[in-house]
C-alpha atoms as a PDB file:
ATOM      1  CA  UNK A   1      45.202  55.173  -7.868  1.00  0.00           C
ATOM      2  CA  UNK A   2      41.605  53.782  -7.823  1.00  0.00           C
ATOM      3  CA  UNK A   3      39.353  56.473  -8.530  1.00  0.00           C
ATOM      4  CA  UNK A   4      36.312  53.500  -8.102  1.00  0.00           C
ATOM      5  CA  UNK A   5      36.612  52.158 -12.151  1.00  0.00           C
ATOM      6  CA  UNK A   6      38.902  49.730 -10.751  1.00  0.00           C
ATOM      7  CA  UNK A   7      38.392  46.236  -8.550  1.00  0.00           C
ATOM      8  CA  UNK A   8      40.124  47.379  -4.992  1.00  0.00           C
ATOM      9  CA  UNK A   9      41.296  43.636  -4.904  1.00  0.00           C
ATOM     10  CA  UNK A  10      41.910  41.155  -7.176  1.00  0.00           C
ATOM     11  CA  UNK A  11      45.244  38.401  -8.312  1.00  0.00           C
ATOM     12  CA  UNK A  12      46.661  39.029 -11.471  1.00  0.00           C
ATOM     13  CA  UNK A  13      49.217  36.129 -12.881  1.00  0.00           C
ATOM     14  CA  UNK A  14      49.300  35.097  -8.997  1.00  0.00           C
ATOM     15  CA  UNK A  15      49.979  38.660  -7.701  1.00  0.00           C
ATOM     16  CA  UNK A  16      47.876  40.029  -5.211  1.00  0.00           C
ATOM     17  CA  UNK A  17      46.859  43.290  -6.095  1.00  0.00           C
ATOM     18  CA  UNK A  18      45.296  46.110  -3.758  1.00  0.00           C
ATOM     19  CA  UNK A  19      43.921  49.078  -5.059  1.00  0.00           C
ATOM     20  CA  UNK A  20      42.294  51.420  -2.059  1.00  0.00           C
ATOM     21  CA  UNK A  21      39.805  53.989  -3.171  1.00  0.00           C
ATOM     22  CA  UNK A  22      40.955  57.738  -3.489  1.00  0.00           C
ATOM     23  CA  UNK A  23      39.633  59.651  -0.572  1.00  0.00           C
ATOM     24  CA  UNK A  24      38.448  63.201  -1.534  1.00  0.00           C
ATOM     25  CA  UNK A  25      39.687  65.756   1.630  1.00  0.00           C
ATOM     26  CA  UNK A  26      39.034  68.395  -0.255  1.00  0.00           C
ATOM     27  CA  UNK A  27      36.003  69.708   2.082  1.00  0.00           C
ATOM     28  CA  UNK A  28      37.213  69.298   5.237  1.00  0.00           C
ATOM     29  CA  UNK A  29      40.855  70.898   3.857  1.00  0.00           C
ATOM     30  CA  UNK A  30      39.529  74.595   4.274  1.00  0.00           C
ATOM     31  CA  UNK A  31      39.070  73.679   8.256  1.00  0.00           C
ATOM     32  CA  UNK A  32      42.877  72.818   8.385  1.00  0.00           C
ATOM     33  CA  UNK A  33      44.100  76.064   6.680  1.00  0.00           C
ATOM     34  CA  UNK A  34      44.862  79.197   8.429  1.00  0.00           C
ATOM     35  CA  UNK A  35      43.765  82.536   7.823  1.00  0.00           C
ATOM     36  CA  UNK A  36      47.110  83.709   6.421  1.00  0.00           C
ATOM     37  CA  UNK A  37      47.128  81.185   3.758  1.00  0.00           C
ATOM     38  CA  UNK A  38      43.749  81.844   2.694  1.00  0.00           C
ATOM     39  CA  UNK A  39      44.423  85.895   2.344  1.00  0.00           C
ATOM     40  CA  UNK A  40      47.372  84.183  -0.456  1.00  0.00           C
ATOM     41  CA  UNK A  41      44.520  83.272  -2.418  1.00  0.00           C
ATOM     42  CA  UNK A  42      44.403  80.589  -5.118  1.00  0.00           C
ATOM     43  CA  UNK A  43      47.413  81.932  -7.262  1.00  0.00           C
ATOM     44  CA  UNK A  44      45.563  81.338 -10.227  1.00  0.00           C
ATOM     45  CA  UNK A  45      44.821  84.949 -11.240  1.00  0.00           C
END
């Protein structure tokens, strides 16, 4: 996981390594969640 402290490409020892950036969903995941599963709450209490 490349959280963007990391080269997304580069070859080590002749490997070709990929390393895509994390995306962060987490603001646009409230528009995907219904209204029942927000009344469960966070589960944390």
């Amino acid at each position: 996981m490349n959280d963007g402290t990391l080269k997304t490409r580069e070859v080590l020892n002749g490997i070709d390594v990929n390393r895509p950036m994390l995306a962060d969903g987490s603001s646009i995941l409230p528009i995907f969640l219904t209204e029942d599963l927000r009344r469960w709450g966070t589960g944390k209490e």
